[in-house]
N, C-alpha and C. Protein backbone atom coordinates (compact mmCIF):
# COMPACT_ATOMS: atom_id res chain seq x y z
N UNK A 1 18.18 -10.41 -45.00
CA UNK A 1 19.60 -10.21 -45.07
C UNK A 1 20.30 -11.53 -44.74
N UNK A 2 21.56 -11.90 -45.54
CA UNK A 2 21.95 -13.25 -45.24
C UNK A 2 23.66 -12.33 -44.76
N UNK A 3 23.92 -13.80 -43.92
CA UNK A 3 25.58 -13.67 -44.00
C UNK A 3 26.35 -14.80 -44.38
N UNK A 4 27.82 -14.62 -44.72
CA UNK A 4 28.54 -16.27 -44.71
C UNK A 4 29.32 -16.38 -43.67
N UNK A 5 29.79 -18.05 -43.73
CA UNK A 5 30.45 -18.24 -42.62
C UNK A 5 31.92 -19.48 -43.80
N UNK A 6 32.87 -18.65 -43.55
CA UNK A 6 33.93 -20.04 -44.04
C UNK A 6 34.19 -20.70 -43.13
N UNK A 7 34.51 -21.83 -43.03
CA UNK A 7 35.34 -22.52 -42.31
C UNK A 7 36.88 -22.31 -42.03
N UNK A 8 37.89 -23.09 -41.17
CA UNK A 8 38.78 -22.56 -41.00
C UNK A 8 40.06 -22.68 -42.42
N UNK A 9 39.53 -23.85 -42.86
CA UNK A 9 40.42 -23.76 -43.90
C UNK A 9 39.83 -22.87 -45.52
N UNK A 10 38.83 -22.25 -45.36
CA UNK A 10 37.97 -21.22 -46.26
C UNK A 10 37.28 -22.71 -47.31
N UNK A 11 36.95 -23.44 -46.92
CA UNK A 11 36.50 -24.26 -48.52
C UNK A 11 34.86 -24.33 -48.04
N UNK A 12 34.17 -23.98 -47.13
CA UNK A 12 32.92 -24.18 -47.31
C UNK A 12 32.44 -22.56 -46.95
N UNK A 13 31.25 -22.24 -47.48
CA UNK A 13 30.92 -21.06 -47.18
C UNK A 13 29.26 -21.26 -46.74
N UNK A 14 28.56 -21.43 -46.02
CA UNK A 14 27.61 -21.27 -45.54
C UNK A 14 26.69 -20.08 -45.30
N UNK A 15 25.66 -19.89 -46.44
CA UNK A 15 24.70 -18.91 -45.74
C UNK A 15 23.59 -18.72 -44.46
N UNK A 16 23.81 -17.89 -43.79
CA UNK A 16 22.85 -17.87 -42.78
C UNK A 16 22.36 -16.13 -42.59
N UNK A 17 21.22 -16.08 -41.97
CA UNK A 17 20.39 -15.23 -41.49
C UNK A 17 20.94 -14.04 -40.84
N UNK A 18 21.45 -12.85 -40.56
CA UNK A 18 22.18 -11.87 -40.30
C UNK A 18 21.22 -11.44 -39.29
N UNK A 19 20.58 -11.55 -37.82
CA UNK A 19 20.01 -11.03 -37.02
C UNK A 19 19.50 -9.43 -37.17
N UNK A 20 18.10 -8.99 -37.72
CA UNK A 20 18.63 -7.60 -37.26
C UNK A 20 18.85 -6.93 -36.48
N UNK A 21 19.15 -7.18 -35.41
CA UNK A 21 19.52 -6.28 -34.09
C UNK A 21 20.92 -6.66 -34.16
N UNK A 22 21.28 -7.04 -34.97
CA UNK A 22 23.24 -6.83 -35.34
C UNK A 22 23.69 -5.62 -35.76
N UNK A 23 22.98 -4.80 -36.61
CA UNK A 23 23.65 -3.61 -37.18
C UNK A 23 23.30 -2.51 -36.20
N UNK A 24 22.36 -2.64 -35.79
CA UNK A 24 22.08 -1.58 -34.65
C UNK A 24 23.07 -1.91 -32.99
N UNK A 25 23.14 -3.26 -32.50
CA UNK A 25 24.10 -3.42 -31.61
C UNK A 25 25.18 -3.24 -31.91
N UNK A 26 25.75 -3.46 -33.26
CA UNK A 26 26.99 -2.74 -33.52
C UNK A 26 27.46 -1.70 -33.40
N UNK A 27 26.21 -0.61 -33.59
CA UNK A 27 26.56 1.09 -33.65
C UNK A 27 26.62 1.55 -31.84
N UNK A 28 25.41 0.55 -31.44
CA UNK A 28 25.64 0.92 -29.89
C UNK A 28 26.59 0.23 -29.17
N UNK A 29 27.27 -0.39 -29.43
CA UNK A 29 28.50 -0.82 -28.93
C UNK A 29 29.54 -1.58 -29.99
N UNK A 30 30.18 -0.56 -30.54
CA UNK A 30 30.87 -0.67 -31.52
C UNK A 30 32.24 -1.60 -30.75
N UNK A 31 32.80 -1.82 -29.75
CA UNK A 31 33.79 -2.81 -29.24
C UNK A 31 33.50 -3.76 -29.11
N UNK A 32 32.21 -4.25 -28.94
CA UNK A 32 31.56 -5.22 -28.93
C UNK A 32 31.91 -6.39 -30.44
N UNK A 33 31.57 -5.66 -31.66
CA UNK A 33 31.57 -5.80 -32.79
C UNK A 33 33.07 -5.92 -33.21
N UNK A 34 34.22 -6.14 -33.36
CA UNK A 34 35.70 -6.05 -33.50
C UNK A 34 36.02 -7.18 -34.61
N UNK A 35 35.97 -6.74 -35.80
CA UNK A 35 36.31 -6.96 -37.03
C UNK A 35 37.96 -8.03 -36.91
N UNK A 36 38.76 -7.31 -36.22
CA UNK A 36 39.88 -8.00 -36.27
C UNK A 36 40.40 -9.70 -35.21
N UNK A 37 38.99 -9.80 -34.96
CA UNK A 37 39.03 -11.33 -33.96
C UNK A 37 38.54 -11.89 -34.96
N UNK A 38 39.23 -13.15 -35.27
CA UNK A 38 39.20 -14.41 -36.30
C UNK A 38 37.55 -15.16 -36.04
N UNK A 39 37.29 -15.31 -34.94
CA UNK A 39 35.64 -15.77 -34.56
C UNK A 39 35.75 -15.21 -33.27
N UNK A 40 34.34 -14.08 -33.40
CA UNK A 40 33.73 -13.09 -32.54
C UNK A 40 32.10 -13.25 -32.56
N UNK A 41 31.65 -14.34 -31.83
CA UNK A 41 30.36 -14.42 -32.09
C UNK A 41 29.79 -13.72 -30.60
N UNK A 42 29.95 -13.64 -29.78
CA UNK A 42 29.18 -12.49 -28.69
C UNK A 42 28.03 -11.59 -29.82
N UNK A 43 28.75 -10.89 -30.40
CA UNK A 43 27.61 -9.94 -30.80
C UNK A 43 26.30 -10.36 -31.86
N UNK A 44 26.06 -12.04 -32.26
CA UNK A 44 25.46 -12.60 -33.06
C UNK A 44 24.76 -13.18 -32.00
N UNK A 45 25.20 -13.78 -31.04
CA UNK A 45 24.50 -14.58 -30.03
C UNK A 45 23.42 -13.61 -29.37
N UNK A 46 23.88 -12.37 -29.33
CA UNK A 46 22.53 -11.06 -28.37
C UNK A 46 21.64 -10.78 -29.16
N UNK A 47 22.52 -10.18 -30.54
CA UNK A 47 21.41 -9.83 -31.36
C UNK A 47 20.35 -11.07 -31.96
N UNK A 48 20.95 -12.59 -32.04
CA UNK A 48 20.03 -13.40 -31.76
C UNK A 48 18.70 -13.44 -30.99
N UNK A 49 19.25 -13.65 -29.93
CA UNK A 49 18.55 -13.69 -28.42
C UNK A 49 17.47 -12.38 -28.07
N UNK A 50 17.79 -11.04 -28.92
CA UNK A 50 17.02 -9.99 -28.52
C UNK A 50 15.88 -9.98 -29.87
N UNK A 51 16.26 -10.77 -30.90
CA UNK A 51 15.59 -10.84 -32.04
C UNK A 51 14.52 -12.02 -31.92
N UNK A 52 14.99 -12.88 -31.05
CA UNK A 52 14.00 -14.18 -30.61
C UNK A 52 13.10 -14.03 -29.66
N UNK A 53 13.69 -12.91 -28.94
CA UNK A 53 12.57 -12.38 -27.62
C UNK A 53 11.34 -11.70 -28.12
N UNK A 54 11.85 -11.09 -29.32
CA UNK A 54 11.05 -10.03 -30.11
C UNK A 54 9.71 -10.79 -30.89
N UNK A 55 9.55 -11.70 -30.84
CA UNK A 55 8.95 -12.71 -31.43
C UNK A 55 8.00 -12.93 -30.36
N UNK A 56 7.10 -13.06 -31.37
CA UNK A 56 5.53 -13.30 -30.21
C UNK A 56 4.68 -14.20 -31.13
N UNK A 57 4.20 -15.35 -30.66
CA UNK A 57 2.79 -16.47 -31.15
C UNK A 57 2.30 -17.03 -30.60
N UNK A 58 1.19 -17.15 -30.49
CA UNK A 58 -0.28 -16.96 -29.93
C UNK A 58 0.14 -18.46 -29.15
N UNK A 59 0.54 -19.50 -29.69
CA UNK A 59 0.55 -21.28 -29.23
C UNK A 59 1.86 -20.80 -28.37
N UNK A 60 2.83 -20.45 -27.96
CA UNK A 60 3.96 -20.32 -27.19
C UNK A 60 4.11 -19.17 -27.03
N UNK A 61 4.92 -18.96 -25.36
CA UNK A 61 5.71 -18.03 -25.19
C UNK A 61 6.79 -18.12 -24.90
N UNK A 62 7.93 -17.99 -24.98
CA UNK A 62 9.28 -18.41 -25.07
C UNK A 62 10.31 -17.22 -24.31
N UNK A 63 11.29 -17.16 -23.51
CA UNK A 63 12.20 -16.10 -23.30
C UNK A 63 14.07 -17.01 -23.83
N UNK A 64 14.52 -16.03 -24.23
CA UNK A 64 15.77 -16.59 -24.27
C UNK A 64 16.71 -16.33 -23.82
N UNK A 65 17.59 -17.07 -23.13
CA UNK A 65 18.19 -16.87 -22.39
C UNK A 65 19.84 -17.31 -22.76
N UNK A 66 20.69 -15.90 -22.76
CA UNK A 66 21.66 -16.08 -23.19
C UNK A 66 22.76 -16.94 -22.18
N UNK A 67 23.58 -17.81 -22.51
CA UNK A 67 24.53 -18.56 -21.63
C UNK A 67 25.94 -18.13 -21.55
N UNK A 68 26.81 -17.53 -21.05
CA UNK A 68 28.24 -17.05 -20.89
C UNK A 68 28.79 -17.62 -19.80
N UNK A 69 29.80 -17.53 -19.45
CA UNK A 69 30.41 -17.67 -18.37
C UNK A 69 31.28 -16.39 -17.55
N UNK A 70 30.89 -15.68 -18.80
CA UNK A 70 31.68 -14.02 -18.17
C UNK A 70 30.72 -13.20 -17.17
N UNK A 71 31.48 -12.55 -16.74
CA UNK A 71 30.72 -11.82 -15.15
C UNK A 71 30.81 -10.37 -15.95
N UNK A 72 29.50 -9.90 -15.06
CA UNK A 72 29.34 -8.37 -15.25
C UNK A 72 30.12 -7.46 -14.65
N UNK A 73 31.21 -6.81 -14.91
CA UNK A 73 32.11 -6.35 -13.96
C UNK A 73 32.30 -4.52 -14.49
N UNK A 74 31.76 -3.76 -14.00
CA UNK A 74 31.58 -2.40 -14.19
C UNK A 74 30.60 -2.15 -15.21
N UNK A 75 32.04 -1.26 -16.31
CA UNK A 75 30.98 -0.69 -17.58
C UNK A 75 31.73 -1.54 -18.72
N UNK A 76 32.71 -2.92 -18.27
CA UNK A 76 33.24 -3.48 -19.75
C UNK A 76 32.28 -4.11 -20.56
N UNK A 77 32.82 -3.77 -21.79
CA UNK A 77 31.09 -4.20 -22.61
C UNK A 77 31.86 -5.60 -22.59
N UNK A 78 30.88 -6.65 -22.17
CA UNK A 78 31.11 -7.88 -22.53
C UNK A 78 29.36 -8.49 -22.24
N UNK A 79 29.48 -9.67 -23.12
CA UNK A 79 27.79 -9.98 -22.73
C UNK A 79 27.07 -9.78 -22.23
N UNK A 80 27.69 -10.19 -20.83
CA UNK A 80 26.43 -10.15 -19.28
C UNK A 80 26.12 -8.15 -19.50
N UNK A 81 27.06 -7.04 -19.89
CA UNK A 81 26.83 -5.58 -19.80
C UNK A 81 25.98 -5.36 -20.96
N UNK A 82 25.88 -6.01 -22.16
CA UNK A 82 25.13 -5.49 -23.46
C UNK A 82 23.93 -6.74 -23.01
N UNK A 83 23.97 -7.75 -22.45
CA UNK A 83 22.50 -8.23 -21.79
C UNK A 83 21.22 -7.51 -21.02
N UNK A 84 22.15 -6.64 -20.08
CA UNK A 84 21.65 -6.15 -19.17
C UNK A 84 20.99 -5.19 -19.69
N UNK A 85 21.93 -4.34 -20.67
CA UNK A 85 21.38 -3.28 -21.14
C UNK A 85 20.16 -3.02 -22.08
N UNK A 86 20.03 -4.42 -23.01
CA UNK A 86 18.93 -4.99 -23.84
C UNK A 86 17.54 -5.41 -22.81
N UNK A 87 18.10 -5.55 -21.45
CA UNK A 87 16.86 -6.65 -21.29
C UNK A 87 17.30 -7.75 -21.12
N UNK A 88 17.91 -8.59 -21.78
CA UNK A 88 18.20 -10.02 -22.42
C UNK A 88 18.57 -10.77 -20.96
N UNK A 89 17.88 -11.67 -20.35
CA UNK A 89 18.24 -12.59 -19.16
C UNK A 89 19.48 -13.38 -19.82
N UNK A 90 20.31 -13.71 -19.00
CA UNK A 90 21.84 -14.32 -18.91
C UNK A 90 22.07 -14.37 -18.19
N UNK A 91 22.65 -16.25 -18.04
CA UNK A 91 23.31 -16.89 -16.74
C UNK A 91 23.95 -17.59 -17.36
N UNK A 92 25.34 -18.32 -15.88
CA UNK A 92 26.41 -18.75 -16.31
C UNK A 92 25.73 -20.18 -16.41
N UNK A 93 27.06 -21.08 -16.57
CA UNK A 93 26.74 -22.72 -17.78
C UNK A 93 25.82 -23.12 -16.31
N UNK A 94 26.64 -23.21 -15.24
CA UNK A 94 26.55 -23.82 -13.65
C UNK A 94 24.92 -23.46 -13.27
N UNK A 95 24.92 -22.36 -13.87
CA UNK A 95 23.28 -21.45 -13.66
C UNK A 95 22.42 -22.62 -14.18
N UNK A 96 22.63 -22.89 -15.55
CA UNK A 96 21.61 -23.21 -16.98
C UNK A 96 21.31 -25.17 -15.98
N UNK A 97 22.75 -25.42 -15.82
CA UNK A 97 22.75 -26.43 -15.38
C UNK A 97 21.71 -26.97 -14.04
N UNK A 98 21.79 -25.79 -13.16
CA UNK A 98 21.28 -25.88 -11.71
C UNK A 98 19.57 -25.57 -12.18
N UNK A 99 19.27 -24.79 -13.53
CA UNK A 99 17.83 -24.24 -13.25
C UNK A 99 17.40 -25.50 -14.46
N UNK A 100 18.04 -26.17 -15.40
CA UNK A 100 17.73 -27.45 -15.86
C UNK A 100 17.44 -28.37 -14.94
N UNK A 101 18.00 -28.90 -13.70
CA UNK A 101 18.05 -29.79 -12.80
C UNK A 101 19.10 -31.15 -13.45
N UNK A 102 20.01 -30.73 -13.95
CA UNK A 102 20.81 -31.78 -14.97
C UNK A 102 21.64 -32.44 -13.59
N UNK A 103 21.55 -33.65 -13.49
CA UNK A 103 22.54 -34.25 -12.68
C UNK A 103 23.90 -35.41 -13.06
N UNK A 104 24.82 -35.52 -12.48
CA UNK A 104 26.15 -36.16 -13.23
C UNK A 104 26.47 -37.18 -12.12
């Protein structure tokens, strides 16, 4: 399955790869998915990340780890809540930064 992507002024259209754990995270969290935001990538980035986890070969093992800066705060679906709920490990930038050992 492919998808496109225009740019902002519509003149390039780019095909890419449609995750499948997009159509199914959509149905399970259909707010997640919101048609009417101009660029809404949250729900491409999980179903990414849960589609890359899903992946297994013999020379590597790999986990992926989604990056946000949003906090888990009740039951609002926002990343860190449809992370949790997948499985999917997620930490903030400060996290990625501190468990890289990146120094400035």
């Amino acid at each position: 399955m492919r998808g496109r992507i225009k740019n902002d002024n519509g003149s390039y259209i780019y095909s890419i790869p449609i995750p499948r754990s997009l159509l199914w995270l959509g149905a399970s969290f259909p707010s997640l998915v919101d048609d009417s935001k101009k660029h809404s990538a949250d729900p491409w980035i999980i179903a990414l990340a849960i589609d890359m986890n899903k992946q297994t070969s013999i020379i590597e093992t790999r986990e992926v780890i989604v990056v946000t800066n949003e906090k888990l705060r009740g039951k609002r679906v926002k990343i860190p809540f449809v992370c949790k709920h997948f499985g999917i490990r997620y930490m903030s930038l400060l996290e990625m930064l501190r468990a890289e050992r990146w120094k400035f």
